[in-house]
Each structure stands twice: as C-alpha cells, then as structure tokens.
N, C-alpha and C. Protein backbone atom coordinates (compact mmCIF):
# COMPACT_ATOMS: atom_id res chain seq x y z
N UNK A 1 11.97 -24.72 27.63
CA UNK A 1 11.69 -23.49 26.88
C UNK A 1 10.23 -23.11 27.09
N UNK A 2 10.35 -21.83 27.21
CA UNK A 2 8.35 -21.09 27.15
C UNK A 2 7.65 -21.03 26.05
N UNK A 3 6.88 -22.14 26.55
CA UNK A 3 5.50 -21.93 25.31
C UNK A 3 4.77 -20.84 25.21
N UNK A 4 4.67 -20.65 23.99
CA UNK A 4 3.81 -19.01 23.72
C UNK A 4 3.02 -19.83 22.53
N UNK A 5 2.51 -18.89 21.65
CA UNK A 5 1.62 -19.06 20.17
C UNK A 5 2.54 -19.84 19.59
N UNK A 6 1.65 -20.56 19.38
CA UNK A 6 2.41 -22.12 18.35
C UNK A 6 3.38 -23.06 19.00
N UNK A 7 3.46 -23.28 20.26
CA UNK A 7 4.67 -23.84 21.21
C UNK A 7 6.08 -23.21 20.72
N UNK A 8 7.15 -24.50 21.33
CA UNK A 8 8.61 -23.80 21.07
C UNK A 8 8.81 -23.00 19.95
N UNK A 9 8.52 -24.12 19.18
CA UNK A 9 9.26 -23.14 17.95
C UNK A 9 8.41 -21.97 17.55
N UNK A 10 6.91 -21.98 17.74
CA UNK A 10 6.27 -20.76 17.48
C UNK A 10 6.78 -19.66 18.51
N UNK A 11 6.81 -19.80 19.39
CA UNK A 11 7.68 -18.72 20.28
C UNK A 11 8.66 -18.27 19.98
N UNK A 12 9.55 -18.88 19.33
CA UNK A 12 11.26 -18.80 18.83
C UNK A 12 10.85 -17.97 17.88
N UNK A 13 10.08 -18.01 17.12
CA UNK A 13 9.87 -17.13 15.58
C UNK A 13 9.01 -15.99 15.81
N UNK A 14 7.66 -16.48 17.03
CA UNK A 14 7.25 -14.40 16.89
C UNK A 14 8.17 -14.29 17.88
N UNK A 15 8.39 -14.61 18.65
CA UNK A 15 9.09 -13.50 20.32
C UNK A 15 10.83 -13.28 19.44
N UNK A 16 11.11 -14.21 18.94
CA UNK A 16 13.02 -13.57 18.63
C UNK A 16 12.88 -13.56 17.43
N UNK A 17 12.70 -14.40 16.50
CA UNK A 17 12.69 -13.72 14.78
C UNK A 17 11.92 -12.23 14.36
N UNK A 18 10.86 -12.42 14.81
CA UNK A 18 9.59 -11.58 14.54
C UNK A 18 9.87 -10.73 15.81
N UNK A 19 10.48 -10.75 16.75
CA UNK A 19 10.18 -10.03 17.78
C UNK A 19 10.47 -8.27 17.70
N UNK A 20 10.68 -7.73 16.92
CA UNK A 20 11.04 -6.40 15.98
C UNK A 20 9.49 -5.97 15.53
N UNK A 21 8.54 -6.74 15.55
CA UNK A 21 7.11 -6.82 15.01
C UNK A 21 6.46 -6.09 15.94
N UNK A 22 5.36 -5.03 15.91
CA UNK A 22 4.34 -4.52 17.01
C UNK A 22 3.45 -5.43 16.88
N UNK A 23 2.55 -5.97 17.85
CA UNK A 23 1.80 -6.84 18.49
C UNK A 23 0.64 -5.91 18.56
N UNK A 24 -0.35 -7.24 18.29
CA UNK A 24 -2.00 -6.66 18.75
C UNK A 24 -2.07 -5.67 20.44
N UNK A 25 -2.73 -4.91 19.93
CA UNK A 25 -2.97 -4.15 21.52
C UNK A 25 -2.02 -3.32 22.25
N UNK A 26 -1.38 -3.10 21.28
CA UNK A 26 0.01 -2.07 20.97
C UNK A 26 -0.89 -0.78 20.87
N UNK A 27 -0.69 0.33 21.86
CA UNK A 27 -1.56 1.69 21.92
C UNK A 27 0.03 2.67 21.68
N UNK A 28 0.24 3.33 20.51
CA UNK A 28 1.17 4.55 20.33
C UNK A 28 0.48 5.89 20.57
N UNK A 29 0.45 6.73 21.61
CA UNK A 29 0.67 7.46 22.45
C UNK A 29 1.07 9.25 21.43
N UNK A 30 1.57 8.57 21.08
CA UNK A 30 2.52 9.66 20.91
C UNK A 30 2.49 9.58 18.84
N UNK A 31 1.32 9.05 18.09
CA UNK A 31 0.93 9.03 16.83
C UNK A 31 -0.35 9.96 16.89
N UNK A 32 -0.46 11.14 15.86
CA UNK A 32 -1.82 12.12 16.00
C UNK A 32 -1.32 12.77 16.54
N UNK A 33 -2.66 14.06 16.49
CA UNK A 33 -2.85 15.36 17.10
C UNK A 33 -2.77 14.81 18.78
N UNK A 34 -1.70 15.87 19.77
CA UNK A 34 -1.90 15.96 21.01
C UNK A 34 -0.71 16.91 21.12
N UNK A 35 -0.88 17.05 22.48
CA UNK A 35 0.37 17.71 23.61
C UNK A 35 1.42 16.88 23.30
N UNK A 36 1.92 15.76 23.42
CA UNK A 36 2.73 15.01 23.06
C UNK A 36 3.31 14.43 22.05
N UNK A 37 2.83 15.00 20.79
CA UNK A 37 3.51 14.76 19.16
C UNK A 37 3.42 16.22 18.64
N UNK A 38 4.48 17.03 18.33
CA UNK A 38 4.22 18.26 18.23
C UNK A 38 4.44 18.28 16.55
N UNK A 39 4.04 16.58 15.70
CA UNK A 39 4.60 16.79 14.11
C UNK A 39 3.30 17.36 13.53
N UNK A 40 2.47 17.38 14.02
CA UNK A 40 1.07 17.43 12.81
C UNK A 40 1.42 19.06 13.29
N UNK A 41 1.34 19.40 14.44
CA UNK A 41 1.13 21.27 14.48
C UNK A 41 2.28 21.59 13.13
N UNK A 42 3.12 21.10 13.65
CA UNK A 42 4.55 21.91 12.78
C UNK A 42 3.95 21.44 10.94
N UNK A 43 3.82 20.12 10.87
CA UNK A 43 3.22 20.11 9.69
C UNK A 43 1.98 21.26 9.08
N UNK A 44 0.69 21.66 10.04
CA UNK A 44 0.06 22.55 9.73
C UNK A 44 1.08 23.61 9.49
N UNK A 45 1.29 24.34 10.68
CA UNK A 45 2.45 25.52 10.15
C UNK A 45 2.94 25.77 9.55
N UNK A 46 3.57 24.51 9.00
CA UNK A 46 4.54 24.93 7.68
C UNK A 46 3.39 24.88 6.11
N UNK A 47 2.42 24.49 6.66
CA UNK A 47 1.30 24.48 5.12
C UNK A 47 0.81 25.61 5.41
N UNK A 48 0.52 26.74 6.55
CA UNK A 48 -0.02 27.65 6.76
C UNK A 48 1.02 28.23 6.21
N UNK A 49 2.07 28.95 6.67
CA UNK A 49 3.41 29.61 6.59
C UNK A 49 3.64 29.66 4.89
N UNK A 50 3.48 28.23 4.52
CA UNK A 50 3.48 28.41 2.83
C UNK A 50 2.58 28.83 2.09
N UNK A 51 1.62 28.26 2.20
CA UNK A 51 0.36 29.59 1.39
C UNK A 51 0.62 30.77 1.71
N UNK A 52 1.17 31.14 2.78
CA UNK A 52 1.08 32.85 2.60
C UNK A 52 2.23 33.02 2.11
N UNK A 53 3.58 32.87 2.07
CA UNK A 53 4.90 32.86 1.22
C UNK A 53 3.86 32.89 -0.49
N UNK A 54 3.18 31.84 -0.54
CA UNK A 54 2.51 31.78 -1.85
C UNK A 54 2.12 32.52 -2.33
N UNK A 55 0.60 33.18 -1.94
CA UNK A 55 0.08 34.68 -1.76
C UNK A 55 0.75 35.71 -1.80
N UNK A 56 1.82 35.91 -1.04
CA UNK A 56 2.97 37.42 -0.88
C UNK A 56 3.68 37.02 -2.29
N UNK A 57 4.40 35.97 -2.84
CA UNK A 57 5.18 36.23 -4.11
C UNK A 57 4.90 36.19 -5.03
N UNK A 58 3.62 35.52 -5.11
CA UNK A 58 2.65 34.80 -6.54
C UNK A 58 1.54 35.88 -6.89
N UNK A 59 1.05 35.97 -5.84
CA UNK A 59 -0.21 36.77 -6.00
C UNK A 59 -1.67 35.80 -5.67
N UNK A 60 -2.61 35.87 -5.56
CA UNK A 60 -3.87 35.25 -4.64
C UNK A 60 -4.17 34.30 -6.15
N UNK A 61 -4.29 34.43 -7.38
CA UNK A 61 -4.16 33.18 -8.78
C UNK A 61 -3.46 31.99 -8.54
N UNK A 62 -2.33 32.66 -8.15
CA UNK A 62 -1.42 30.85 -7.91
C UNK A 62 -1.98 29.99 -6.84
N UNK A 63 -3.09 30.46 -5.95
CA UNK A 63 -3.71 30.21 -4.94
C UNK A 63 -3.74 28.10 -5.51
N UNK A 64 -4.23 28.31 -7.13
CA UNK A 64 -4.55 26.99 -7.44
C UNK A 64 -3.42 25.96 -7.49
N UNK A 65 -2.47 26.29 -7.41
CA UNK A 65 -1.21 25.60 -7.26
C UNK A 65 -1.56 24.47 -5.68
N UNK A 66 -1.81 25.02 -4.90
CA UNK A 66 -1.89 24.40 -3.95
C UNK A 66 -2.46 23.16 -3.70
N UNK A 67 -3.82 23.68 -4.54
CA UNK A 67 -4.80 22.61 -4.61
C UNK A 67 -4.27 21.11 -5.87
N UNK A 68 -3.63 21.71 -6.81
CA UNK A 68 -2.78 20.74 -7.09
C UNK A 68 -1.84 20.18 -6.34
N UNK A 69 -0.83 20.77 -5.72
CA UNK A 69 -0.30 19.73 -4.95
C UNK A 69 -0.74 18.74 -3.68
N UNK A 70 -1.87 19.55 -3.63
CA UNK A 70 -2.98 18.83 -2.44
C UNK A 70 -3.26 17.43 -3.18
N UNK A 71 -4.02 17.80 -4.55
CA UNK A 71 -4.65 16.20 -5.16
C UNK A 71 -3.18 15.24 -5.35
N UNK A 72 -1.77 15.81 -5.48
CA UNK A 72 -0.55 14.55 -6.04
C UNK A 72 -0.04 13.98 -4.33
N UNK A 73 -0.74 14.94 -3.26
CA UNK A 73 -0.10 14.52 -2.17
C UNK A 73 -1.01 13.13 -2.03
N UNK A 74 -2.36 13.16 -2.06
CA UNK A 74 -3.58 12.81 -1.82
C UNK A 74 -3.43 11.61 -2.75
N UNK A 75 -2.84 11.49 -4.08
CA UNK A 75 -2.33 10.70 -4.91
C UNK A 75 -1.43 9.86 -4.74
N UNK A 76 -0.57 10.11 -4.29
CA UNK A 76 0.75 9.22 -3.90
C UNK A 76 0.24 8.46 -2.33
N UNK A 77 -0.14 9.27 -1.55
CA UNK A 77 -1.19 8.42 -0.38
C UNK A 77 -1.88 7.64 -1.01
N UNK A 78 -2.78 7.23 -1.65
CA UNK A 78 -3.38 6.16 -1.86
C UNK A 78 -2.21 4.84 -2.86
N UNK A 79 -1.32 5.39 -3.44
CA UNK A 79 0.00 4.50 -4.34
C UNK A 79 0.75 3.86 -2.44
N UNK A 80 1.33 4.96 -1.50
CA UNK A 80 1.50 4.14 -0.52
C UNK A 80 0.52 3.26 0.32
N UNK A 81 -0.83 3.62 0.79
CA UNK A 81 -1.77 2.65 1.05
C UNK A 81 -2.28 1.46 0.27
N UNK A 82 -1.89 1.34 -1.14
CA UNK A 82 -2.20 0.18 -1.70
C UNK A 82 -0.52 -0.89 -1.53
N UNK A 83 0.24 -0.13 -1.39
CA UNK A 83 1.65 -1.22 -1.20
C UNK A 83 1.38 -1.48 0.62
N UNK A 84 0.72 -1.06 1.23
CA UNK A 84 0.42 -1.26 2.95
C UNK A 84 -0.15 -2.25 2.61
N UNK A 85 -1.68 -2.26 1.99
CA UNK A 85 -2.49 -3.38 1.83
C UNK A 85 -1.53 -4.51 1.43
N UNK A 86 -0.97 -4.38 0.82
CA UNK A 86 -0.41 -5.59 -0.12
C UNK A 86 0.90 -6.41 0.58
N UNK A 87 1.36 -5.07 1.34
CA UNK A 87 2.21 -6.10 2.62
C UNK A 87 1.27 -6.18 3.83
N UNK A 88 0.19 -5.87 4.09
CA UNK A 88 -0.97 -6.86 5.34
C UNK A 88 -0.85 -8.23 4.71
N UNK A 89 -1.80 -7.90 3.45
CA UNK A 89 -2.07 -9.34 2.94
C UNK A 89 -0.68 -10.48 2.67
N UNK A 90 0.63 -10.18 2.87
CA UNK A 90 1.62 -11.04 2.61
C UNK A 90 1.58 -11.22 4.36
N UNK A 91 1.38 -10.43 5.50
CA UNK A 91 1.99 -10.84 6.89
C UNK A 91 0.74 -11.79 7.03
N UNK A 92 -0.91 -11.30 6.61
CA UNK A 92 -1.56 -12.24 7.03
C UNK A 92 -1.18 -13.68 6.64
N UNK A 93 -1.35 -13.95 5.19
CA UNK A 93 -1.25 -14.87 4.48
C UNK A 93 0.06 -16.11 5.46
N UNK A 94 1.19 -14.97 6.06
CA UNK A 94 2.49 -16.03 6.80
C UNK A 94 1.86 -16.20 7.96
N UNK A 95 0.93 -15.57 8.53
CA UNK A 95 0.63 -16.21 9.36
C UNK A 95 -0.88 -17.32 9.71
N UNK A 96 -1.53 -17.39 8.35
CA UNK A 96 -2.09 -17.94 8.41
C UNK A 96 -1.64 -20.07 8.22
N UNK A 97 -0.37 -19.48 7.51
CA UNK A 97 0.47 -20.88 7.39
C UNK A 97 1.30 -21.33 7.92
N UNK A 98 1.93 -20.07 8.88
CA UNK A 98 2.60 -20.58 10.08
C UNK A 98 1.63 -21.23 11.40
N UNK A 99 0.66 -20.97 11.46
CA UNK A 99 0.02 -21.12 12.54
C UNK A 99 -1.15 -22.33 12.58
N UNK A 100 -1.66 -22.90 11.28
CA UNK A 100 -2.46 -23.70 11.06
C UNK A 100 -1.46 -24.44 10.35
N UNK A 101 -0.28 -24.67 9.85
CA UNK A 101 0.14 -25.79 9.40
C UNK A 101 1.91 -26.09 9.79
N UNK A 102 2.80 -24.95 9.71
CA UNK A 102 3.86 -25.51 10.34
C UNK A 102 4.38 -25.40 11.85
N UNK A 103 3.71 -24.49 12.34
CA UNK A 103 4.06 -24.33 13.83
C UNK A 103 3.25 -25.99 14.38
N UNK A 104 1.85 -26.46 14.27
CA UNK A 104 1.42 -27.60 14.67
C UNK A 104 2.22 -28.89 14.08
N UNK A 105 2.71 -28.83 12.97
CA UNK A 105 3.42 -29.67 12.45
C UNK A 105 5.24 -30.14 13.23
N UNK A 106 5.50 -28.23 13.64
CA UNK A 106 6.71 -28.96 14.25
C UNK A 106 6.99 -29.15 15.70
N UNK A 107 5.66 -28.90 16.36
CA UNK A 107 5.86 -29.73 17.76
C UNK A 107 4.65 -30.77 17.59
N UNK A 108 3.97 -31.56 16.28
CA UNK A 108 3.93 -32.55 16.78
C UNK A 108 5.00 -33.45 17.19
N UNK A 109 5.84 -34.03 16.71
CA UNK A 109 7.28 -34.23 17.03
C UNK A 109 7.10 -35.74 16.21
N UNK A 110 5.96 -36.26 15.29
CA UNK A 110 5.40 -36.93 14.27
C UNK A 110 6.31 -36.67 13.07
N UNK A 111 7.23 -37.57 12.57
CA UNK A 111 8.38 -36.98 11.29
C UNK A 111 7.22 -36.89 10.18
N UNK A 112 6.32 -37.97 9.73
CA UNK A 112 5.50 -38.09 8.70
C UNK A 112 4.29 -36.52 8.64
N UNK A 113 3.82 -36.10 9.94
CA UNK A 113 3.33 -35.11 10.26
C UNK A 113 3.93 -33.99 9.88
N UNK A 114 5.45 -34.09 10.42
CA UNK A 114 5.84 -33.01 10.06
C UNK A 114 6.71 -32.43 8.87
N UNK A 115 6.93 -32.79 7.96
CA UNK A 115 7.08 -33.56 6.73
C UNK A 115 6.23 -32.79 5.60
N UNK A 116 4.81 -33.76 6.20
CA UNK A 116 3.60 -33.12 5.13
C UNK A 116 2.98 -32.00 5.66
N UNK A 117 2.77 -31.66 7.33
CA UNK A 117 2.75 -29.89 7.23
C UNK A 117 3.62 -29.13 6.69
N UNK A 118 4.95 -29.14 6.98
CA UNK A 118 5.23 -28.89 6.25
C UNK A 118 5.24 -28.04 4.76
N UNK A 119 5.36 -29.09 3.82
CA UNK A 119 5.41 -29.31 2.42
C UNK A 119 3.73 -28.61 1.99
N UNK A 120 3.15 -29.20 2.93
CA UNK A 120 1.44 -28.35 2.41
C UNK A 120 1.89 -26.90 2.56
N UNK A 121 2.19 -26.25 3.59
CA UNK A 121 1.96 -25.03 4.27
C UNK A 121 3.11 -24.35 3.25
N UNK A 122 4.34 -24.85 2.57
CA UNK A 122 5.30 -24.10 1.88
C UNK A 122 4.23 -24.25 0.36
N UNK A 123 3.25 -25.04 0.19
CA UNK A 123 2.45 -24.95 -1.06
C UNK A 123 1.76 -24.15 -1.42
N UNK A 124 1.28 -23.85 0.08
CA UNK A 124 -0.10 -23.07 0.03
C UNK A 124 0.61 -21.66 0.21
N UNK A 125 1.65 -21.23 1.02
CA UNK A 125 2.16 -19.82 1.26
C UNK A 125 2.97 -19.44 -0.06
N UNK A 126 3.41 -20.19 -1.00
CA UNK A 126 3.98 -20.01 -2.37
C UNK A 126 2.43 -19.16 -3.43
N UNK A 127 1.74 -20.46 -3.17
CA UNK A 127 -0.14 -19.85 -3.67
C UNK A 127 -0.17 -18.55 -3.12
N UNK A 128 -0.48 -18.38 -1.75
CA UNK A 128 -0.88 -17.53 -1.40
C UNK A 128 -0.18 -15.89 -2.01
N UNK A 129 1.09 -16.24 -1.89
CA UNK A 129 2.16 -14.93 -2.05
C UNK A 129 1.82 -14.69 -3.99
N UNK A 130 1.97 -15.71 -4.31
CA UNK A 130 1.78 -15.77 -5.95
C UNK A 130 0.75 -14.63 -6.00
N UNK A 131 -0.56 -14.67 -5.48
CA UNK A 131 -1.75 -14.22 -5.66
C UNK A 131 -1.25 -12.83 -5.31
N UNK A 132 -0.42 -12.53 -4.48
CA UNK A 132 -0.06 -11.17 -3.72
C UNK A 132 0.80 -10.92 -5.16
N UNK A 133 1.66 -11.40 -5.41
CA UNK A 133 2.42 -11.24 -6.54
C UNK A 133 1.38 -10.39 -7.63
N UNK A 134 0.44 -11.30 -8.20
CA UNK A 134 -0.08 -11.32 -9.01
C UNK A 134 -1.03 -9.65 -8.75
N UNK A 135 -1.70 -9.54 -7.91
CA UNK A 135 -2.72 -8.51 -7.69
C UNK A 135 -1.18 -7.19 -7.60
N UNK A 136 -0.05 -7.28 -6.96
CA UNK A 136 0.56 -5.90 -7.25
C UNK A 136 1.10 -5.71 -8.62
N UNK A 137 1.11 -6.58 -9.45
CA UNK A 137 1.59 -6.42 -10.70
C UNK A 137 0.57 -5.84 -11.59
N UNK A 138 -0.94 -6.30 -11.04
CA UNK A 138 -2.08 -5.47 -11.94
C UNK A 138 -2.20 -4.06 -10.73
N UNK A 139 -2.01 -4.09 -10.27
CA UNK A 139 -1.90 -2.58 -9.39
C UNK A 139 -0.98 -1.54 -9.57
N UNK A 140 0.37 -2.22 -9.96
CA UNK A 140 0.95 -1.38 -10.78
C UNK A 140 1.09 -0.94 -11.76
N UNK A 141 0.21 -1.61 -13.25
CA UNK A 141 -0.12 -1.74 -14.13
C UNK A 141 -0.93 -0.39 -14.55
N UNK A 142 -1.92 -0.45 -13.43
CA UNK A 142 -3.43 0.48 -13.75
C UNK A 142 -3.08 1.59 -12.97
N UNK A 143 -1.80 1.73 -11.91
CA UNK A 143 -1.57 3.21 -11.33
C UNK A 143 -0.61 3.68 -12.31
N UNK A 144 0.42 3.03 -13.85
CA UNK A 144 1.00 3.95 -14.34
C UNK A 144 0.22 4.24 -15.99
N UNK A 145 -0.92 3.70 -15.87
CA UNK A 145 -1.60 3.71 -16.62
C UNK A 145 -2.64 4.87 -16.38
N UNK A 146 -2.78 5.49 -15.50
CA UNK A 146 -3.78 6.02 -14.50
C UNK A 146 -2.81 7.36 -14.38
N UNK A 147 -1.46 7.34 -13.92
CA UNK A 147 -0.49 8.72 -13.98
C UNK A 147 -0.45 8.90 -15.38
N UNK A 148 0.21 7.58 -16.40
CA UNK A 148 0.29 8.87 -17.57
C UNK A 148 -1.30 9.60 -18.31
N UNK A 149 -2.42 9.10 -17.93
CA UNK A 149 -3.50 9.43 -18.82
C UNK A 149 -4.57 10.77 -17.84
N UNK A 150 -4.16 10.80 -16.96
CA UNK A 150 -4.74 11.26 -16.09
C UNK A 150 -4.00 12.76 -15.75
N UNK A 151 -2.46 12.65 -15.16
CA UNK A 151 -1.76 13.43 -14.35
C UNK A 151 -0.58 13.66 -15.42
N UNK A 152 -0.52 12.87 -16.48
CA UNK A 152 1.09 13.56 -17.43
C UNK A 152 0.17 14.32 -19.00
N UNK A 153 -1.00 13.82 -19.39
CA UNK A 153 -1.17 14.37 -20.29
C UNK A 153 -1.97 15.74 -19.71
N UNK A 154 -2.83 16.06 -18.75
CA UNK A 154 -3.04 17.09 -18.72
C UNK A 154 -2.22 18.24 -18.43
N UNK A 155 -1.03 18.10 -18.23
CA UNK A 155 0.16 19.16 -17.80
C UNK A 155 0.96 19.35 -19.21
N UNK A 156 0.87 18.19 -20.54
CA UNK A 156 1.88 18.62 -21.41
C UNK A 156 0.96 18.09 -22.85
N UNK A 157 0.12 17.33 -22.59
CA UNK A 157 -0.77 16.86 -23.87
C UNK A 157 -1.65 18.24 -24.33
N UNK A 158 -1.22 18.52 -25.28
CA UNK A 158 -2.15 19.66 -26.70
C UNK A 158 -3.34 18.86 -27.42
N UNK A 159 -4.32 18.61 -27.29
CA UNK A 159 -4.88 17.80 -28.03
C UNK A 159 -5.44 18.41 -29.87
N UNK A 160 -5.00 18.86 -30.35
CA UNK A 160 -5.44 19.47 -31.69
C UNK A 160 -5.53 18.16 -33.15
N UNK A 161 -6.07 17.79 -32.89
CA UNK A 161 -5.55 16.62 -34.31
C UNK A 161 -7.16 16.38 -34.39
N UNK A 162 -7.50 15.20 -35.53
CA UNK A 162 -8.89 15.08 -35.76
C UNK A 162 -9.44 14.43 -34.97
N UNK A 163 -10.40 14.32 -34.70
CA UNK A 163 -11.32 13.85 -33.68
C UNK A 163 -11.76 12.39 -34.14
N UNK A 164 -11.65 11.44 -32.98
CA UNK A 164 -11.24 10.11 -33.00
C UNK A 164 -13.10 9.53 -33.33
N UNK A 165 -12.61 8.64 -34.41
CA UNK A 165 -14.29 8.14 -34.51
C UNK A 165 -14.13 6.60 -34.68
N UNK A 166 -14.31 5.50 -33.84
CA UNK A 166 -13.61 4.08 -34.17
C UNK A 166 -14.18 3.32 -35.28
N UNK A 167 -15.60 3.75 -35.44
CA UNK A 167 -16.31 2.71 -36.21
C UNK A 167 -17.28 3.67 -37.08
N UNK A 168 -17.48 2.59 -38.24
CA UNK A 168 -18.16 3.57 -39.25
C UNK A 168 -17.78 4.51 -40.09
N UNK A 169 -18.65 5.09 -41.06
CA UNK A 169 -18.15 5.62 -42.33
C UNK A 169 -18.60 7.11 -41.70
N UNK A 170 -17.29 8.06 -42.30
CA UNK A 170 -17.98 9.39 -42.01
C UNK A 170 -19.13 9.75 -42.85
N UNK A 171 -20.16 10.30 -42.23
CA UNK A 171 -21.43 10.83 -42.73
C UNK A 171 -21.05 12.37 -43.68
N UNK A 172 -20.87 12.56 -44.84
CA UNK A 172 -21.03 12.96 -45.76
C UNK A 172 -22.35 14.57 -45.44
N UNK A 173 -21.48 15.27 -45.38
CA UNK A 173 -22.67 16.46 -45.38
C UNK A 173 -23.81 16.50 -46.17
N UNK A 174 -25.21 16.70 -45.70
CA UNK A 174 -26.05 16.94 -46.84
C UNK A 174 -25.79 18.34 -47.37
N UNK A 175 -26.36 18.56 -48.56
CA UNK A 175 -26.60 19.30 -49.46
C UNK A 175 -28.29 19.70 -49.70
C-alpha cells in the first residue's frame, strides 16, 4: 500500500475517508469577480434592478429599507462565519490528534504503543471538541441575546413606562 501523511492507515483516512475534503493549494478559478463566474454580476444586477423596482413603487423614503436589509444580510454573515470558525477549529483540532498521536500510534505496529496513542489522542480530541462544544454554546447564547435586544426590540419594543433607576432612593424635589 502507498504511503502518504501518516503512513497506511493515514493515507486510507485523508486520500479515501476524507478524500471528499479540498486540500492545501487547492486554487478555485472560478470563486469571485471574473469572466468565468458570472454569480457576483447577476448578484449585483439583481441588487441594482431592485433598488430601482424600490424607488419606482415606494418612492426615494423607502430608500432606507435597503440599508436595513443590508445590516441583517451583513448580520447573518457574521452568525454563518462564526459556525465556519467553529467547524475550522473542530477539523483542526482532528487533525491535530490524528496526526501526532493515532496515525504514529497505528503504524508503530507496538500493541502497548498503540493502545496508549490511542486512548491519549481519543482523550485529548473528546477535550478538545468539549472546548468547541463549549465556546458554540456561549456563541449562541450572546447572538440570541444580541437579536432579541438589539434587532427584535427596535422593530416592536414601545418603550413608555418609568425610567429604570437600580440603586438608591429617589431624590425628592426641592422646594
């Protein structure tokens, strides 16, 4: 069998398990502005094409509509870039334990070796993922904490009631 990263069995797992995976030094061609991806023009177009549909039925006021849906597009982009981050940090994390502890572990061909790489490397990638666990659960925490106080009360919250004072005695008008 062909040795690649991590011998046999590391070969067996990126080239045919993983092999569905893009690889370092992978150039897409055909991602972005060019002659050869015609999605971003058509995407402009159709944001051009709609502001003026906007303008012709609304009138040039609703103009601000846009710019709201600009900040929830701009919003939800950063909710998908923090779940990107958070699956990097789970591919790094497997491969930092496939590659320093069970891929060396299972062609030493050492049972006791391979055994306790092993058993370390399923310890440490349980840790590791935990921590991934742990950081999207406070990430999701503070983004619906962040939509309702931010993006649901200014569209339907009235604020009219008395004005919040936490500590202390109200001060008594002079006379």
């Amino acid at each position: 069998m062909a040795r690649g990263r991590g011998g046999p069995f590391g070969y067996l797992i990126w080239n045919k398990l993983l092999g569905w995976f893009p690889r370092d030094g992978y150039v897409y061609a055909q991602i972005g502005f060019g002659p050869s991806n015609p999605i971003p023009w058509a995407a402009i177009g159709m944001l051009v094409g709609g502001v003026g549909l906007l303008l012709a039925t609304e009138g040039p006021l609703h103009i601000m509509e846009f710019f709201g849906l600009l900040a929830n597009i701009v919003s939800y982009a950063r909710l998908a870039a923090v779940g990107v981050a958070k699956a990097a940090m789970a591919f790094a994390f497997n491969v930092i334990v496939l590659e320093t502890m069970i891929f060396p572990a299972l062609d030493s061909g050492n049972v006791v070796s391979l055994i306790l790489g092993f058993l370390i490397g399923i310890i440490i990638a349980l840790v590791f993922h935990f921590i991934v666990f742990l950081l999207g659960a406070v990430t999701a925490i503070i983004q619906a904490i962040r939509l309702n106080y931010v993006e649901f009360f200014i569209k339907f919250f009235r604020g009219a009631g008395t004005p919040f004072q936490p500590f202390g005695e109200r001060t008594k008008p002079e006379v």
